[in-house]
PDB file of N, CA and C in Angstrom:
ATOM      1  N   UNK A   1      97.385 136.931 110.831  1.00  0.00           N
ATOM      2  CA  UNK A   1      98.678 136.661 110.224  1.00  0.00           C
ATOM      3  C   UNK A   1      99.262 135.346 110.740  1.00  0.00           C
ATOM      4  N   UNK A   2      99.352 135.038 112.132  1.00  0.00           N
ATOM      5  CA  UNK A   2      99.673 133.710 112.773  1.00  0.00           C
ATOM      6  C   UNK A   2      99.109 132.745 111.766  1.00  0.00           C
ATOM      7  N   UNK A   3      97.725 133.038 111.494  1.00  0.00           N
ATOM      8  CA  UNK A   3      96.883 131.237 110.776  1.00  0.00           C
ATOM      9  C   UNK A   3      97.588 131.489 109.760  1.00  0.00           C
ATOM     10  N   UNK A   4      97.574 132.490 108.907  1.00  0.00           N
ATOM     11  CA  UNK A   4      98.562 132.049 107.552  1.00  0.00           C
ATOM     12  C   UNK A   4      99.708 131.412 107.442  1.00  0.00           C
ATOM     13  N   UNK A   5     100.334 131.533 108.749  1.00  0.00           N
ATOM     14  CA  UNK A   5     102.135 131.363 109.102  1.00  0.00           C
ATOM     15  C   UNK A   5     101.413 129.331 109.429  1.00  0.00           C
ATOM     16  N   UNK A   6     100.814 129.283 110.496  1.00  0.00           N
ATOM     17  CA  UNK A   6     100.413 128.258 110.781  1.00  0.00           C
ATOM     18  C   UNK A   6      99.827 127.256 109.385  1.00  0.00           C
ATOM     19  N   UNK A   7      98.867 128.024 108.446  1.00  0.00           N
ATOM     20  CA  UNK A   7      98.967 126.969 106.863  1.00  0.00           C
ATOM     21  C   UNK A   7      99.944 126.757 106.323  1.00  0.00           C
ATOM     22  N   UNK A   8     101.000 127.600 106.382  1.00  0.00           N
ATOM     23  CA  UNK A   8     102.361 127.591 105.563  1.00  0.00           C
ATOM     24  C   UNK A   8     102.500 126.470 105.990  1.00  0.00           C
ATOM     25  N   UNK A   9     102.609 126.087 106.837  1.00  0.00           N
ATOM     26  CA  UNK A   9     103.748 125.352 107.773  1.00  0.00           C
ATOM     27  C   UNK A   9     103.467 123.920 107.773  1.00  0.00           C
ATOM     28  N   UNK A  10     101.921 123.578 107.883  1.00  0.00           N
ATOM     29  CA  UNK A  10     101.365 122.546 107.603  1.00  0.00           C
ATOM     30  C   UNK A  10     101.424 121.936 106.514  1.00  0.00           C
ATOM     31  N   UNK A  11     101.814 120.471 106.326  1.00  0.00           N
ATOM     32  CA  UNK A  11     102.168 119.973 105.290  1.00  0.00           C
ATOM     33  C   UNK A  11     101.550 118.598 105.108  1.00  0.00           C
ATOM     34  N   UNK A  12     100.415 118.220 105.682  1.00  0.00           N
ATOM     35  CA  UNK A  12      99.579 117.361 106.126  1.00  0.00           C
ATOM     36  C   UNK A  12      98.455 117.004 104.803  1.00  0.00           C
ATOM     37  N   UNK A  13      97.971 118.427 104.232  1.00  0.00           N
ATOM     38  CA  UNK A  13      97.202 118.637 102.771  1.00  0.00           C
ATOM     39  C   UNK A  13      99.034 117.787 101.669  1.00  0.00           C
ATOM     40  N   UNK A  14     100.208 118.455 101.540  1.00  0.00           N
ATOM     41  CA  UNK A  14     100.355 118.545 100.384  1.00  0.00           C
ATOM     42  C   UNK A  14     100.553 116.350 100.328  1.00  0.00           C
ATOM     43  N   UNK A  15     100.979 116.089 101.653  1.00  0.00           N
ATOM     44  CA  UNK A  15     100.979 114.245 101.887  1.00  0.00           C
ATOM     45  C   UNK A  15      99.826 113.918 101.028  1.00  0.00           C
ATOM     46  N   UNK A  16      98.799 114.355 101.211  1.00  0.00           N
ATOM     47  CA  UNK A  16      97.259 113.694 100.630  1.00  0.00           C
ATOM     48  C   UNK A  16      97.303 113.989  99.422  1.00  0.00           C
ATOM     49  N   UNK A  17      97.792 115.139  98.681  1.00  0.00           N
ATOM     50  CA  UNK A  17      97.632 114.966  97.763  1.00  0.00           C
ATOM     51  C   UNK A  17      99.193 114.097  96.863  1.00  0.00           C
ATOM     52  N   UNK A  18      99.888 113.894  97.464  1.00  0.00           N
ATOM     53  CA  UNK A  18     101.099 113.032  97.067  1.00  0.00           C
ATOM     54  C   UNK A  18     100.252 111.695  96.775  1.00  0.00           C
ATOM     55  N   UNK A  19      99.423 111.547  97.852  1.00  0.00           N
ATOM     56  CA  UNK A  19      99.181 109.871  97.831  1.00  0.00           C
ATOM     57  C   UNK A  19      98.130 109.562  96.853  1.00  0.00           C
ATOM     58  N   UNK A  20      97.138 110.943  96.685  1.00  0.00           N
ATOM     59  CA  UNK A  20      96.151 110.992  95.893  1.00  0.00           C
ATOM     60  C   UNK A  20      96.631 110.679  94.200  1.00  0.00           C
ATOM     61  N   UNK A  21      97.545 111.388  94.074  1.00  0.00           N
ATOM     62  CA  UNK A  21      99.016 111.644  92.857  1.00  0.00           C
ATOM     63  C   UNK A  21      99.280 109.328  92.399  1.00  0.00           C
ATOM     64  N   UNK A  22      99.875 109.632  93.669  1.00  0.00           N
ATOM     65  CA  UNK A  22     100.613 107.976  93.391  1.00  0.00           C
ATOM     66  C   UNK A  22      99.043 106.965  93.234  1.00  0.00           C
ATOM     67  N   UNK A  23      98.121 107.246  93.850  1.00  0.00           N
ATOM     68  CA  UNK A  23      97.405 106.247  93.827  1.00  0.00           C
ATOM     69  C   UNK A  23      96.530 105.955  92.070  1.00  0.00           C
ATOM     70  N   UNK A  24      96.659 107.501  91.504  1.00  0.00           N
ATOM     71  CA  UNK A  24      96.148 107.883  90.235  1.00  0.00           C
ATOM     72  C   UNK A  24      96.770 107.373  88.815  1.00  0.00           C
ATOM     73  N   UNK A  25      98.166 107.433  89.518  1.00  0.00           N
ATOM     74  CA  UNK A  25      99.279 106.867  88.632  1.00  0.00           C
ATOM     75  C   UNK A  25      99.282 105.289  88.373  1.00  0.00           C
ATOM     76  N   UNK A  26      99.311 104.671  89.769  1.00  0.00           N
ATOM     77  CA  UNK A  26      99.226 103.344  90.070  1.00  0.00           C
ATOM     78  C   UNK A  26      98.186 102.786  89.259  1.00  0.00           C
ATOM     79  N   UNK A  27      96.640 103.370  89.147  1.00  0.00           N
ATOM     80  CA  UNK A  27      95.822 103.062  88.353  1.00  0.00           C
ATOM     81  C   UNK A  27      95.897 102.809  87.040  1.00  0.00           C
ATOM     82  N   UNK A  28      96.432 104.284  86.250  1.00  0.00           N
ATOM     83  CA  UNK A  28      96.551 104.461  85.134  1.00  0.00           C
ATOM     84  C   UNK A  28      97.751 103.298  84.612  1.00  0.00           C
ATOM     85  N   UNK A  29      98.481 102.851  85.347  1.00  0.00           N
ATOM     86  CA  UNK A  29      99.500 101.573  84.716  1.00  0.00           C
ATOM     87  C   UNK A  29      98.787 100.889  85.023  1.00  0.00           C
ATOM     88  N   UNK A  30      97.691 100.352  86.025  1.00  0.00           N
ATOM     89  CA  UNK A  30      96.762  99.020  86.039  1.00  0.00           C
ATOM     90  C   UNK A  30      95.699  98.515  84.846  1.00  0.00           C
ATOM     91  N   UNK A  31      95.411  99.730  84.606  1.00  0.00           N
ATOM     92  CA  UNK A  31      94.289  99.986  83.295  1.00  0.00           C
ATOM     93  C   UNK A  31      94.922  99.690  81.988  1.00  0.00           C
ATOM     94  N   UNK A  32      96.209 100.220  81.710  1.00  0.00           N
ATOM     95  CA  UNK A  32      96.727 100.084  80.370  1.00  0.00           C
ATOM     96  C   UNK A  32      96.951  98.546  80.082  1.00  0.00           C
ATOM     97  N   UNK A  33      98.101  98.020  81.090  1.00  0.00           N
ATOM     98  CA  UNK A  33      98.365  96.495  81.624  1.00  0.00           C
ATOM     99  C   UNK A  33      97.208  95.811  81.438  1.00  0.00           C
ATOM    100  N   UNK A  34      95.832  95.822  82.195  1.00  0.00           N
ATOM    101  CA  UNK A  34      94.762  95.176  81.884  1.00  0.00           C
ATOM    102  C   UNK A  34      94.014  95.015  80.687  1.00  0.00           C
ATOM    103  N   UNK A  35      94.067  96.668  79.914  1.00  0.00           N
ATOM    104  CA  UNK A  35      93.686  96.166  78.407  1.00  0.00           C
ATOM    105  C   UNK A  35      94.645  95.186  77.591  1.00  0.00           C
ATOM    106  N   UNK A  36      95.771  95.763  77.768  1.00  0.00           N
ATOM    107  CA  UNK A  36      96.874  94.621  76.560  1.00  0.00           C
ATOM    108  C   UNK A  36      96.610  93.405  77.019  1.00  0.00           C
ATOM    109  N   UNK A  37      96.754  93.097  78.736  1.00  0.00           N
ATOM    110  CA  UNK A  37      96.385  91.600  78.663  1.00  0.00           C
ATOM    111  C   UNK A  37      95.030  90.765  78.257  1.00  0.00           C
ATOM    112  N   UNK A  38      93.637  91.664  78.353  1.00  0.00           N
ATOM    113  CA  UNK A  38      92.749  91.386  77.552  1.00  0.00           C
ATOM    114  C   UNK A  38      92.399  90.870  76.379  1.00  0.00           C
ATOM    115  N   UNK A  39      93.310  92.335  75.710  1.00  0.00           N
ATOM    116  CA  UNK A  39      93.315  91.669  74.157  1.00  0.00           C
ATOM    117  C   UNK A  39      94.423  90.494  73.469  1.00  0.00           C
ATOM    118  N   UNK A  40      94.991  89.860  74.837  1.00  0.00           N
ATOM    119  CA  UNK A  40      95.758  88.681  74.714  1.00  0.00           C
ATOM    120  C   UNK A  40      95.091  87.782  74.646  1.00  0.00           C
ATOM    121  N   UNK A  41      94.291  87.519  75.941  1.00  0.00           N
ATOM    122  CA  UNK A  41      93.429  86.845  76.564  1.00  0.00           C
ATOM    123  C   UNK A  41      92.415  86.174  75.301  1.00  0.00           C
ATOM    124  N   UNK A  42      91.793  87.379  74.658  1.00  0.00           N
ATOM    125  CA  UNK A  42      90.693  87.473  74.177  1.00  0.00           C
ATOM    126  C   UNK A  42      91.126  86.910  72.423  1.00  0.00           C
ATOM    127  N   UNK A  43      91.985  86.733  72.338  1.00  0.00           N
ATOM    128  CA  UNK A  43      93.172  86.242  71.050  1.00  0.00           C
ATOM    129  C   UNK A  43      92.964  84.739  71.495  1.00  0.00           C
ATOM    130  N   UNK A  44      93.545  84.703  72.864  1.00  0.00           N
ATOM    131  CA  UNK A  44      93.982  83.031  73.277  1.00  0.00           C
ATOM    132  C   UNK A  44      92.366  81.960  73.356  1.00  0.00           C
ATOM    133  N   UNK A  45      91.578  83.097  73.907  1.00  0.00           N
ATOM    134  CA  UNK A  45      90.255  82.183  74.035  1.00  0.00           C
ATOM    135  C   UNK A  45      89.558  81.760  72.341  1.00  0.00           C
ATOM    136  N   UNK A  46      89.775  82.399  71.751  1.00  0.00           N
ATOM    137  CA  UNK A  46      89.464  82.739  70.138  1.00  0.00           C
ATOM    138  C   UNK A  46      90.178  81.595  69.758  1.00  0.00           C
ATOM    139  N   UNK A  47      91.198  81.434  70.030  1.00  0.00           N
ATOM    140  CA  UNK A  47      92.001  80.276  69.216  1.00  0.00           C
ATOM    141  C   UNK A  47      91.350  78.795  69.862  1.00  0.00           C
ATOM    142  N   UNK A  48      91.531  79.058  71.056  1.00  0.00           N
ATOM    143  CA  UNK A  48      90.544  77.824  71.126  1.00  0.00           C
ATOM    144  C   UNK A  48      89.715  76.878  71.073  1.00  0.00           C
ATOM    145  N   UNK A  49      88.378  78.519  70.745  1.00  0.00           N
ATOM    146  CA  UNK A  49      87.595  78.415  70.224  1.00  0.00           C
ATOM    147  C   UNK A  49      86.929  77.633  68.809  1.00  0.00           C
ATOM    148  N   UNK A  50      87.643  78.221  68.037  1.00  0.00           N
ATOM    149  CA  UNK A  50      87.991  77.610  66.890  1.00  0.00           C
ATOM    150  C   UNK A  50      88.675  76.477  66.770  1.00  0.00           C
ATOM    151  N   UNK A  51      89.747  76.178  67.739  1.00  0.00           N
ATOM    152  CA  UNK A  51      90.465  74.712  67.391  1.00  0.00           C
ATOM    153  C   UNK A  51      89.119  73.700  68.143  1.00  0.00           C
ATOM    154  N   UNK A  52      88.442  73.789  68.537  1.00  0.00           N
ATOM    155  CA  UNK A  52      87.772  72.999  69.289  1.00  0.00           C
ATOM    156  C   UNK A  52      86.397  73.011  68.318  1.00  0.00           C
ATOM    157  N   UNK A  53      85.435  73.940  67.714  1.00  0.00           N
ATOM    158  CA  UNK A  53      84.526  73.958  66.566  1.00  0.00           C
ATOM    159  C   UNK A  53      85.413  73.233  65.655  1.00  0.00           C
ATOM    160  N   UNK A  54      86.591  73.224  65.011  1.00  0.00           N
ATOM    161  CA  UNK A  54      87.137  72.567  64.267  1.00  0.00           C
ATOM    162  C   UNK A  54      87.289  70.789  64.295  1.00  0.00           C
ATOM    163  N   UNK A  55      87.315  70.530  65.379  1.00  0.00           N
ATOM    164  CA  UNK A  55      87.476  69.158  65.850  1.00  0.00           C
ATOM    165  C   UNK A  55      85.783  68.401  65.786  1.00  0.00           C
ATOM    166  N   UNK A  56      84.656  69.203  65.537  1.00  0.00           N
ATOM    167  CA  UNK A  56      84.177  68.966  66.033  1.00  0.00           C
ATOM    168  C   UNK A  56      83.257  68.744  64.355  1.00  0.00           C
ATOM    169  N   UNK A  57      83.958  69.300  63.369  1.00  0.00           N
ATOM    170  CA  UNK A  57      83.828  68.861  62.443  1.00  0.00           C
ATOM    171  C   UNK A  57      83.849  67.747  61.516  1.00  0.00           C
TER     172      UNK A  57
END
């Protein structure tokens, strides 16, 4: 009965999984952020692309 009283009490697991939590989150806004700026990116290099084959005409 003590070790059960003694897990209660410990709060050392629920920290890890807090950080496990925030670090998952943190990701999932890194990932979204990184695609939109991609398909910015990938717009801006395109235009280039083309203005520069164009010149070259």
């Amino acid at each position: 009965m003590e070790t059960l009283r003694r897990l209660l009490r410990d709060h050392d697991g629920a920290t890890a999984v807090e950080y496990g939590l925030l670090a998952a989150l943190i990701s999932v806004g890194l990932l979204i952020g990184l695609q939109n700026f991609s398909g910015a990116l990938l717009g801006m290099l395109t235009f280039v692309t083309n203005t520069i084959e164009a010149a070259w005409i």
